[in-house]
Protein backbone atom coordinates (compact mmCIF):
# COMPACT_ATOMS: atom_id res chain seq x y z
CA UNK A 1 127.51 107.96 123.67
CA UNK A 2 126.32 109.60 120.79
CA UNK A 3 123.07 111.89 120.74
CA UNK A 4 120.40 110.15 118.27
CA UNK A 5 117.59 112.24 117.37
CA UNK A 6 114.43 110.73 116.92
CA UNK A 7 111.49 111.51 114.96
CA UNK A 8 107.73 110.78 115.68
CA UNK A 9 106.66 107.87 113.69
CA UNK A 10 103.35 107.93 112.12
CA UNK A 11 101.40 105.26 111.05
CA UNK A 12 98.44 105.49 108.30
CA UNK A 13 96.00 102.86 108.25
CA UNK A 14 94.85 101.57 104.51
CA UNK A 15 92.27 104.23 103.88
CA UNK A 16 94.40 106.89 104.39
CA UNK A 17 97.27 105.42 102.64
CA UNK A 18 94.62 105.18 99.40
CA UNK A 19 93.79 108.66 99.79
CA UNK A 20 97.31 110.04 100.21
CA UNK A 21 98.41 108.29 96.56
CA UNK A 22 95.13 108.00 94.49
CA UNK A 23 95.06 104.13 94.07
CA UNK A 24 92.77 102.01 95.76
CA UNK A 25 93.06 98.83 97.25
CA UNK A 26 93.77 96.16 94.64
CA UNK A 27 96.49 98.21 92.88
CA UNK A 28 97.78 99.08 95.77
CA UNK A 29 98.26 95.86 96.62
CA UNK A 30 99.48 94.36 93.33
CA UNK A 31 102.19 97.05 93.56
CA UNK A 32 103.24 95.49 97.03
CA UNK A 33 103.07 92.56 96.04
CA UNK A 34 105.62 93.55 93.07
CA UNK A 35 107.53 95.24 95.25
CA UNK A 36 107.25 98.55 93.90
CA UNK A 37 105.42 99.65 96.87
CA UNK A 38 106.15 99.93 100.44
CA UNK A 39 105.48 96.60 102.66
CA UNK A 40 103.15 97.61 105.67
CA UNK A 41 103.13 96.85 109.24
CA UNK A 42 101.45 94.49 111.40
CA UNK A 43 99.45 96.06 114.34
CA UNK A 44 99.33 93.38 117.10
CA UNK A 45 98.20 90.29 116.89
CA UNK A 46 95.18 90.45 114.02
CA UNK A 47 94.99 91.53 110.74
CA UNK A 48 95.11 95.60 111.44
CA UNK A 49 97.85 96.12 109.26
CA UNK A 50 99.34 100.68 108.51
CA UNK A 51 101.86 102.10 106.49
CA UNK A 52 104.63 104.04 107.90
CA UNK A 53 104.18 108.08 106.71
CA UNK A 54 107.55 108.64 106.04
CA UNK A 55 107.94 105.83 103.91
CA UNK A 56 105.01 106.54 101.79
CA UNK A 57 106.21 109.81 101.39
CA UNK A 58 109.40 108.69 99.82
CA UNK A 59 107.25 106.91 97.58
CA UNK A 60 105.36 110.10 96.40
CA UNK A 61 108.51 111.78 96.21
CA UNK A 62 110.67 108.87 93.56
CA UNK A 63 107.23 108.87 91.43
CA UNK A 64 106.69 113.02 91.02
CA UNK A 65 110.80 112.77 90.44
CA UNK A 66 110.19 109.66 88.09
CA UNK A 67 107.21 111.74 86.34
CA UNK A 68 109.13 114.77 85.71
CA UNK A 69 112.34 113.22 84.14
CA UNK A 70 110.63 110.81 82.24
């Protein structure tokens, strides 16, 4: 069997995910909507939804890479 190496998965609630990219809620939720944002995750049964941090990092990484070749 193969060795898999896993990583510790964080999740960031909304707050945090506003702080982290400088956009507040409604953008940040038109751009999910448009699909030019990650989709977040539902925690249990409510509405307590979080983002996962690697993916938002990938984000922030394609727009500074977007920024400086544009």
């Amino acid at each position: 069997m193969a060795e898999q190496i896993q990583t510790a998965l964080t999740i960031l609630r909304r707050r945090q995910v506003e702080k982290r990219i400088g956009l507040t809620r409604s953008p940040l939720y038109a751009r999910i909507k448009a699909g030019t944002f990650p989709k977040p995750i539902q925690l249990g049964n409510g509405r307590a939804v979080g983002w996962i941090e690697a993916e938002i990092d990938a984000w922030l990484a394609e727009q500074i890479l977007k920024s400086r070749t544009a």
